[in-house]
PDB file of N, CA and C in Angstrom:
ATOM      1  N   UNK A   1      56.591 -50.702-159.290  1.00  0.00           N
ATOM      2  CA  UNK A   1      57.811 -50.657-160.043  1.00  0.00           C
ATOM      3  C   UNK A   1      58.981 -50.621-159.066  1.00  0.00           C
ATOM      4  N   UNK A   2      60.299 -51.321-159.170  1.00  0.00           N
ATOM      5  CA  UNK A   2      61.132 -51.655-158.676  1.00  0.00           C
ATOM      6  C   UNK A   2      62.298 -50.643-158.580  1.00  0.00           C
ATOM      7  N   UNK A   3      62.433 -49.864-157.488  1.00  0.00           N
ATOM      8  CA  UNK A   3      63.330 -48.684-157.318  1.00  0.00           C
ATOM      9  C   UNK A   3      65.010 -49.670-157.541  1.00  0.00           C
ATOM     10  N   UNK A   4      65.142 -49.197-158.965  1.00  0.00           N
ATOM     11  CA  UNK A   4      66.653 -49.851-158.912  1.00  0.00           C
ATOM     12  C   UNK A   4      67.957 -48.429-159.048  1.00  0.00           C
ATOM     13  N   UNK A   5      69.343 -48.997-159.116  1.00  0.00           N
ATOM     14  CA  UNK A   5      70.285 -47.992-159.598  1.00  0.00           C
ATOM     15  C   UNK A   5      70.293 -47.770-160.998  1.00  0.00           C
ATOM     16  N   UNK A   6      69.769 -49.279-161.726  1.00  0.00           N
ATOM     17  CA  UNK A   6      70.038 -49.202-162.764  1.00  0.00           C
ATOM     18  C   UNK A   6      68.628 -49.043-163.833  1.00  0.00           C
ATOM     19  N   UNK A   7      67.930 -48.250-163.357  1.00  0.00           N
ATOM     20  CA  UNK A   7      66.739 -48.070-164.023  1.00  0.00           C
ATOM     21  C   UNK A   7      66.666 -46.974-165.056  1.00  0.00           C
ATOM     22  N   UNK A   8      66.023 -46.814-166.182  1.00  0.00           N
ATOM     23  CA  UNK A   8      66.241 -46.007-167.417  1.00  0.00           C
ATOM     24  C   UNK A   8      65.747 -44.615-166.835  1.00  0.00           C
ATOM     25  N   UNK A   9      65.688 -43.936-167.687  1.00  0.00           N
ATOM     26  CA  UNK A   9      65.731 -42.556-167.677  1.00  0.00           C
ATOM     27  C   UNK A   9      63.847 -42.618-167.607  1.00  0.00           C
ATOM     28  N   UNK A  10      63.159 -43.354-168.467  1.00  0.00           N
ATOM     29  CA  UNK A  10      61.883 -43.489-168.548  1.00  0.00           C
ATOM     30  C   UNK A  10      61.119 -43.722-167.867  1.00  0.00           C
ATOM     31  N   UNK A  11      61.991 -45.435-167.198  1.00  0.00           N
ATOM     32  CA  UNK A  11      61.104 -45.731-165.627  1.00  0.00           C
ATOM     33  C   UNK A  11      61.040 -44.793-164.545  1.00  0.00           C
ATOM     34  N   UNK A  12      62.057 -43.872-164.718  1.00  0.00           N
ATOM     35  CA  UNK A  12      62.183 -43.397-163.398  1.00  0.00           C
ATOM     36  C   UNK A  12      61.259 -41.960-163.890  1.00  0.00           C
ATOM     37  N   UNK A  13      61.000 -41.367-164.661  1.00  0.00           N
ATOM     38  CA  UNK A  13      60.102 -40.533-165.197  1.00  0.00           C
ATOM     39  C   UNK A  13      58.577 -40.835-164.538  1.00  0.00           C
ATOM     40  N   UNK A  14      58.714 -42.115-165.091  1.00  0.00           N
ATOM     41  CA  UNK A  14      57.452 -42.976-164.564  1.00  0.00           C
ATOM     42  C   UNK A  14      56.819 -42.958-163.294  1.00  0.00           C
ATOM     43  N   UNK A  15      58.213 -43.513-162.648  1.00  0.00           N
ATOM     44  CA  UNK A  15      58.062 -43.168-161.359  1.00  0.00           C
ATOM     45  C   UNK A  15      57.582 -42.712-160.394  1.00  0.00           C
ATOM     46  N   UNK A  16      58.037 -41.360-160.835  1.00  0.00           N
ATOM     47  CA  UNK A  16      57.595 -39.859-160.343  1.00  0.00           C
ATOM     48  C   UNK A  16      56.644 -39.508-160.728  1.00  0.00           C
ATOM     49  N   UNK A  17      56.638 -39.576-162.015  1.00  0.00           N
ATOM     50  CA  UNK A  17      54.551 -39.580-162.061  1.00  0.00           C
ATOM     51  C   UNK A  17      53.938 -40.190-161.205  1.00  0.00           C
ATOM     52  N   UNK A  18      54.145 -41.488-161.388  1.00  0.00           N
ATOM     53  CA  UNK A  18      53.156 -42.436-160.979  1.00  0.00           C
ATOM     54  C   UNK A  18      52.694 -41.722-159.467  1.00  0.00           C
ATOM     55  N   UNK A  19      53.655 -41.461-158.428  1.00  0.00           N
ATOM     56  CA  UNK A  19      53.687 -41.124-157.175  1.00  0.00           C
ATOM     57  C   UNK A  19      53.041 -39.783-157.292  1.00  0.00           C
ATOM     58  N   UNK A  20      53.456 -39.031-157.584  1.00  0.00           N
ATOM     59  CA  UNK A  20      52.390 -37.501-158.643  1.00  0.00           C
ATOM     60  C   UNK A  20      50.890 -37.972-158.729  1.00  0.00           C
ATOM     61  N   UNK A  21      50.926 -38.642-159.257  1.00  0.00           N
ATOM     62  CA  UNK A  21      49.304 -38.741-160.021  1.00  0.00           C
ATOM     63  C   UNK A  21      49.115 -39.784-158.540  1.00  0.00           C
ATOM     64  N   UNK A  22      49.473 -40.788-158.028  1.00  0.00           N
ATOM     65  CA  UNK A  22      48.481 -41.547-157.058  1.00  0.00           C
ATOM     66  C   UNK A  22      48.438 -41.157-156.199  1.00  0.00           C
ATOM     67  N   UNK A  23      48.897 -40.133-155.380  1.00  0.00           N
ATOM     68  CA  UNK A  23      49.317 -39.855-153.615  1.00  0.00           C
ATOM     69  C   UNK A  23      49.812 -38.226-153.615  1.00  0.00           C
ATOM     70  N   UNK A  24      49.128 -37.801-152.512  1.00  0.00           N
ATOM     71  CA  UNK A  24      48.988 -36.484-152.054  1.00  0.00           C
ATOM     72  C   UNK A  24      50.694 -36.099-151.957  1.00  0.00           C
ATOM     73  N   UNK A  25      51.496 -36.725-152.214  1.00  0.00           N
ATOM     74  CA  UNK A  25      52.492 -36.342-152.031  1.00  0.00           C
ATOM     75  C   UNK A  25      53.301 -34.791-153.056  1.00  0.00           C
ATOM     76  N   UNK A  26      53.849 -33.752-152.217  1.00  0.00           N
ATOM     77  CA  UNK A  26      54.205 -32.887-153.236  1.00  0.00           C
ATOM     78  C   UNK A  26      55.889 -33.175-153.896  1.00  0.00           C
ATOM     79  N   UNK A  27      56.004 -32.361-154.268  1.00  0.00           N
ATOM     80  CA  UNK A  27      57.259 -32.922-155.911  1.00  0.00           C
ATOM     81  C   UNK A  27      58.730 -32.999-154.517  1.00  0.00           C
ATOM     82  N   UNK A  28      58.661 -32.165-153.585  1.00  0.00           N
ATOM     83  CA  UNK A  28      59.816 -32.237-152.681  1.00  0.00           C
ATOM     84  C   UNK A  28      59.791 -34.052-152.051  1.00  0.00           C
ATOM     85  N   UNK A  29      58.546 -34.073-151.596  1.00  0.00           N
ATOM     86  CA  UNK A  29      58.505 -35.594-151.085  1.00  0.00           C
ATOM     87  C   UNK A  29      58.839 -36.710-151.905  1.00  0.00           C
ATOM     88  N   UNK A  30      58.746 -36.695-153.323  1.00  0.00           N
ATOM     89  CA  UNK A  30      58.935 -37.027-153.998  1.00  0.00           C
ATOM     90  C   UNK A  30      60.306 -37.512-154.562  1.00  0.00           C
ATOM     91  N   UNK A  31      61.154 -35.998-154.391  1.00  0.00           N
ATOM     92  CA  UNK A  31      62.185 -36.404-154.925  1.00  0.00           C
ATOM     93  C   UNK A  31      63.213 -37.202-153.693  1.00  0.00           C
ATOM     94  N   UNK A  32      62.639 -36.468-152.331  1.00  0.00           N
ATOM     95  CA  UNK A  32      63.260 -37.199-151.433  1.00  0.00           C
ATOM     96  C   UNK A  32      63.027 -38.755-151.360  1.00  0.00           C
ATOM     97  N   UNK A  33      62.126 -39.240-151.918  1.00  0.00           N
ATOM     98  CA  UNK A  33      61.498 -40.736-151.897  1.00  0.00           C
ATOM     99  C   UNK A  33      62.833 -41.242-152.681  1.00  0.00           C
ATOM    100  N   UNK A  34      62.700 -40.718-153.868  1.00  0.00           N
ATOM    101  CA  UNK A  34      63.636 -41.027-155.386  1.00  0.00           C
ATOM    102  C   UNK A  34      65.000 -40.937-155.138  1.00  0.00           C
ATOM    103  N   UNK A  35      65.522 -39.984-154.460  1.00  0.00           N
ATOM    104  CA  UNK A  35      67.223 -39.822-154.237  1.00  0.00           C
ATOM    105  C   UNK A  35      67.215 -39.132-155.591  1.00  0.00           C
ATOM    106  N   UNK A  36      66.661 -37.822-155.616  1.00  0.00           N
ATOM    107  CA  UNK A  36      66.484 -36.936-156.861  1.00  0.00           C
ATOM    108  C   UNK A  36      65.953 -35.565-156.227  1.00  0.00           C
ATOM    109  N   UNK A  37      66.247 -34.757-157.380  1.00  0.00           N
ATOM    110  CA  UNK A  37      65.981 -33.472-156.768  1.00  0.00           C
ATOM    111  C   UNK A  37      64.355 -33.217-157.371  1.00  0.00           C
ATOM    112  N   UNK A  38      64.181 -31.851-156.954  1.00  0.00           N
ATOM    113  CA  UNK A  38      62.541 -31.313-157.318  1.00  0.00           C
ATOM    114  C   UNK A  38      62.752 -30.730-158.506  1.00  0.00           C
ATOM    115  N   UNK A  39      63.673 -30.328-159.391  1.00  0.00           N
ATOM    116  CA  UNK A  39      63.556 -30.117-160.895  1.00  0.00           C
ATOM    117  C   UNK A  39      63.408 -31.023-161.522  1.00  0.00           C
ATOM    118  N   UNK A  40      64.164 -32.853-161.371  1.00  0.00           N
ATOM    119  CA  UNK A  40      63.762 -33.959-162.288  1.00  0.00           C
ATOM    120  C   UNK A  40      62.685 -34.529-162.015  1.00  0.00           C
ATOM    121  N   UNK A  41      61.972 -34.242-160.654  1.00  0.00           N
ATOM    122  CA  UNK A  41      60.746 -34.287-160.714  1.00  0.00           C
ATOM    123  C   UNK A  41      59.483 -33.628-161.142  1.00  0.00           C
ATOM    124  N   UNK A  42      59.962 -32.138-161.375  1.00  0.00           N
ATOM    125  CA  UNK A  42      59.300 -31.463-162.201  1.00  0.00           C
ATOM    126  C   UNK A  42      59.289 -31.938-163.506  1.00  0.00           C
ATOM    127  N   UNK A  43      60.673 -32.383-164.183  1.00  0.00           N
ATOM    128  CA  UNK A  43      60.559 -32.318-165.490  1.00  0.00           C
ATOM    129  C   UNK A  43      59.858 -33.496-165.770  1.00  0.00           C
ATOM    130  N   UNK A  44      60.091 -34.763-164.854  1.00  0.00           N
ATOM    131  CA  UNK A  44      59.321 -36.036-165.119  1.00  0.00           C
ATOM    132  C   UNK A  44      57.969 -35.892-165.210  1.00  0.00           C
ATOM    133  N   UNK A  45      57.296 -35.366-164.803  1.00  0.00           N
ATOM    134  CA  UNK A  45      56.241 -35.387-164.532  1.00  0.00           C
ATOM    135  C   UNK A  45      55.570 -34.606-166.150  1.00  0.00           C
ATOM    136  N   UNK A  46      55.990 -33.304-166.489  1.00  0.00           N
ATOM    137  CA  UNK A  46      55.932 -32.881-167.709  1.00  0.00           C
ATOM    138  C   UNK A  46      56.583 -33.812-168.949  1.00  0.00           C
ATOM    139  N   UNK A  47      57.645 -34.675-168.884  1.00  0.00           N
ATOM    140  CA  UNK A  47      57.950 -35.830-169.484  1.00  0.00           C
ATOM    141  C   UNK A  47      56.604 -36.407-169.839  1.00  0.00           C
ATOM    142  N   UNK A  48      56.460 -37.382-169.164  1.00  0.00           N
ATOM    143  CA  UNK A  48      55.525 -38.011-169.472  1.00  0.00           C
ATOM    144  C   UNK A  48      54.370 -37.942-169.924  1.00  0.00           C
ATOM    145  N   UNK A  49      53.730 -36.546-168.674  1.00  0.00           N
ATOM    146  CA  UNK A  49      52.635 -35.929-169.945  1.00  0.00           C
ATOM    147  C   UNK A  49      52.557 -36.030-171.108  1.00  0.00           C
ATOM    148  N   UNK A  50      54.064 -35.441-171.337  1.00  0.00           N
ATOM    149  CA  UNK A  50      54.475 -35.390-172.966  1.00  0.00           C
ATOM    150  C   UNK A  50      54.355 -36.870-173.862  1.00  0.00           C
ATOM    151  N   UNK A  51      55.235 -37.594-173.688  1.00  0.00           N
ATOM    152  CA  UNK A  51      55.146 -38.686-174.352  1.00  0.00           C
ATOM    153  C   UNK A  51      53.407 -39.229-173.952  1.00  0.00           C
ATOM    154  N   UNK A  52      53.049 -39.330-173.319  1.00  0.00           N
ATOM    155  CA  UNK A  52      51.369 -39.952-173.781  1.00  0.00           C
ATOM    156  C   UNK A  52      50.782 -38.732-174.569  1.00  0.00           C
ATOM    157  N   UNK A  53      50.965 -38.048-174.805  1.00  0.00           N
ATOM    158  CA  UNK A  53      50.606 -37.502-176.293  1.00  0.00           C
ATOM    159  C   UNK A  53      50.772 -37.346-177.041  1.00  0.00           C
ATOM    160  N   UNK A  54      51.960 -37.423-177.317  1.00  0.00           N
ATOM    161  CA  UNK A  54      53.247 -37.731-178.344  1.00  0.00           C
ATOM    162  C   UNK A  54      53.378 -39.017-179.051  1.00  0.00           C
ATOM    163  N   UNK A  55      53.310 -40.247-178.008  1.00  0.00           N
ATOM    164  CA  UNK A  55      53.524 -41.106-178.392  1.00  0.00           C
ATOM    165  C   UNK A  55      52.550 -42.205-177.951  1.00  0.00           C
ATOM    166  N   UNK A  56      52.104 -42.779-179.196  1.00  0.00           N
ATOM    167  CA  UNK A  56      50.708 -44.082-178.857  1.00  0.00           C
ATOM    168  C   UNK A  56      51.174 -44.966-177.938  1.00  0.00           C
ATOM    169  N   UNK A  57      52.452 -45.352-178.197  1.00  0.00           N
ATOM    170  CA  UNK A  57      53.304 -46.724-177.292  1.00  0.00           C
ATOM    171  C   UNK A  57      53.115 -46.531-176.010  1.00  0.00           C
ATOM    172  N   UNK A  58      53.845 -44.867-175.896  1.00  0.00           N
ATOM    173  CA  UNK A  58      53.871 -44.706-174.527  1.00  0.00           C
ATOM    174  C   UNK A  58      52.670 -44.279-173.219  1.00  0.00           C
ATOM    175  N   UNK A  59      51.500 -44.086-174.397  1.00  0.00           N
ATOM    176  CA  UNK A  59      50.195 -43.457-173.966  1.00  0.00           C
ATOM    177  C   UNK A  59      49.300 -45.223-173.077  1.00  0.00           C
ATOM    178  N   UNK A  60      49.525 -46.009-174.552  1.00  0.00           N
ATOM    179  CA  UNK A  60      49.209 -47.390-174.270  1.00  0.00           C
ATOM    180  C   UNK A  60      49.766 -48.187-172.577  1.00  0.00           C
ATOM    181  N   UNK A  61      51.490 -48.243-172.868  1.00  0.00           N
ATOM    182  CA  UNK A  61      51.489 -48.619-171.347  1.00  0.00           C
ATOM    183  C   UNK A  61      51.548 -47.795-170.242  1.00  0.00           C
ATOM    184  N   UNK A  62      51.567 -46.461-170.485  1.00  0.00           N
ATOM    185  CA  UNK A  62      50.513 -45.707-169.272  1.00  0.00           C
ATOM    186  C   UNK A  62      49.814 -45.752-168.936  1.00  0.00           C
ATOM    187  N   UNK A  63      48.920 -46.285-169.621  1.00  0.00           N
ATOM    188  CA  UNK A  63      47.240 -46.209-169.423  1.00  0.00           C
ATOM    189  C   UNK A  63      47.253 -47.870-168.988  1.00  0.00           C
ATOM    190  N   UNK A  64      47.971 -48.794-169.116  1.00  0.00           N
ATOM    191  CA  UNK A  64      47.883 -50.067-168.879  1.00  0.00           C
ATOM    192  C   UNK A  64      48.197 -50.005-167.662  1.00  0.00           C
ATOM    193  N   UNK A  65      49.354 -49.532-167.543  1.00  0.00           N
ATOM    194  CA  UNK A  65      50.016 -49.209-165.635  1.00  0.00           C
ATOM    195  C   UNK A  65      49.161 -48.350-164.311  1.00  0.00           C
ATOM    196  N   UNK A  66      48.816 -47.545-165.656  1.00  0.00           N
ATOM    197  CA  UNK A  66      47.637 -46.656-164.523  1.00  0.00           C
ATOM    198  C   UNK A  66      46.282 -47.472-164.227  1.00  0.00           C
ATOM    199  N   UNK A  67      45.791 -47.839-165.157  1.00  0.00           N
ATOM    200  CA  UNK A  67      44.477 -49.059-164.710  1.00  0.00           C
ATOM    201  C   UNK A  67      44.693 -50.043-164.007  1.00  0.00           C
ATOM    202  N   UNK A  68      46.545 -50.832-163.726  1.00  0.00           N
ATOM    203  CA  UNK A  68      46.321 -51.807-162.862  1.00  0.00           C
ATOM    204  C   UNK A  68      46.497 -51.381-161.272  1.00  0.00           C
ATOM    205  N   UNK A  69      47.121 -50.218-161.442  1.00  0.00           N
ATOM    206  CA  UNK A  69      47.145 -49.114-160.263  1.00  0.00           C
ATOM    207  C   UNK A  69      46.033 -48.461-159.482  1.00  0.00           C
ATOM    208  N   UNK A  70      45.302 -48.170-160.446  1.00  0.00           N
ATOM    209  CA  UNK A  70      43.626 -48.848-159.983  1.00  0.00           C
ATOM    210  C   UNK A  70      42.752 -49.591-159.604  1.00  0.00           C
ATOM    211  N   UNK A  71      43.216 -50.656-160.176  1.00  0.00           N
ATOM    212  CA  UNK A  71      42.691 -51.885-159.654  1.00  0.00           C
ATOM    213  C   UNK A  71      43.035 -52.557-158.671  1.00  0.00           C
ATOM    214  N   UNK A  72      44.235 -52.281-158.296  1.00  0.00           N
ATOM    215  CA  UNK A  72      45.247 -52.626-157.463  1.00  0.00           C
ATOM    216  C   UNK A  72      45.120 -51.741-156.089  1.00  0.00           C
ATOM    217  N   UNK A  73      44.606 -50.963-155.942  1.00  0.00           N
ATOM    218  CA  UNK A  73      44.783 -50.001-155.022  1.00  0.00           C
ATOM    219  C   UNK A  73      43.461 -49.753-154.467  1.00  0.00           C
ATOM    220  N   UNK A  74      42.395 -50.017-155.647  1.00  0.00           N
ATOM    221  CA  UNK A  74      40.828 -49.880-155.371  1.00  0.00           C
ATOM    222  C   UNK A  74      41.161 -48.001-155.212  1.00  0.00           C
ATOM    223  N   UNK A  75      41.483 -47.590-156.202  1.00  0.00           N
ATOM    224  CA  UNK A  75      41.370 -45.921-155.897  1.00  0.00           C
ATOM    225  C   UNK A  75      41.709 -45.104-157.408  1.00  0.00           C
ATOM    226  N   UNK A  76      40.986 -44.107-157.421  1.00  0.00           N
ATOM    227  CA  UNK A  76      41.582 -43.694-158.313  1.00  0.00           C
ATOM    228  C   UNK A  76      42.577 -42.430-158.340  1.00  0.00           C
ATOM    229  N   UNK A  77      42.955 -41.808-159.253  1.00  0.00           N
ATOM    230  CA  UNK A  77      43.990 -40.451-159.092  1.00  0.00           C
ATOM    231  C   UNK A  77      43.817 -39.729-158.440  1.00  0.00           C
ATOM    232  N   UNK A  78      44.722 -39.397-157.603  1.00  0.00           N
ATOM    233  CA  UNK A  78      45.044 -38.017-156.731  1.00  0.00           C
ATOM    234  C   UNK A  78      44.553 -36.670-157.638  1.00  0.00           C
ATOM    235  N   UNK A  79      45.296 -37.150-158.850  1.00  0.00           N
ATOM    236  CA  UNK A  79      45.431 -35.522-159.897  1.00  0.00           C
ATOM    237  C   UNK A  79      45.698 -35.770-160.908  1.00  0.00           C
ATOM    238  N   UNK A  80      45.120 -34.627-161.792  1.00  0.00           N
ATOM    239  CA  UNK A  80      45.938 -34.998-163.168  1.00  0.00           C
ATOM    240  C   UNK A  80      47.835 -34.814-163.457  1.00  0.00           C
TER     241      UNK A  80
END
């Protein structure tokens, strides 16, 4: 996914998961990656949780993004 300025509130949720869940990295490294602090990376990360259980849509292209991230990488999750 494409680190833009103008990216939604969602992608960038995403984001931070995504980097969360694939790579040993902790939430400080993280936000330093992002140009964000370690609370919106906290909350992203609980975000999203949220919406894939919340929401089918959003569970669907999670789970679509996370399998090609898999496939793509030949690896699977760091963590839940």
């Amino acid at each position: 996914m494409p680190i833009s300025g103008k990216r939604s509130r969602e992608l960038r949720q995403v984001e931070a998961w995504a980097l969360f869940r694939f790579t040993g990295f902790g939430t400080s490294k993280i936000a330093r990656l992002l140009k964000t602090t370690v609370a919106e990376v906290d909350e992203a990360i609980r975000s999203v949780r949220a919406l894939r259980e919340k929401e089918r849509a959003w569970w669907r292209a999670i789970w679509n993004a996370e399998w090609s991230l898999r496939w793509s990488l030949a690896a699977a999750p760091w963590r839940e």
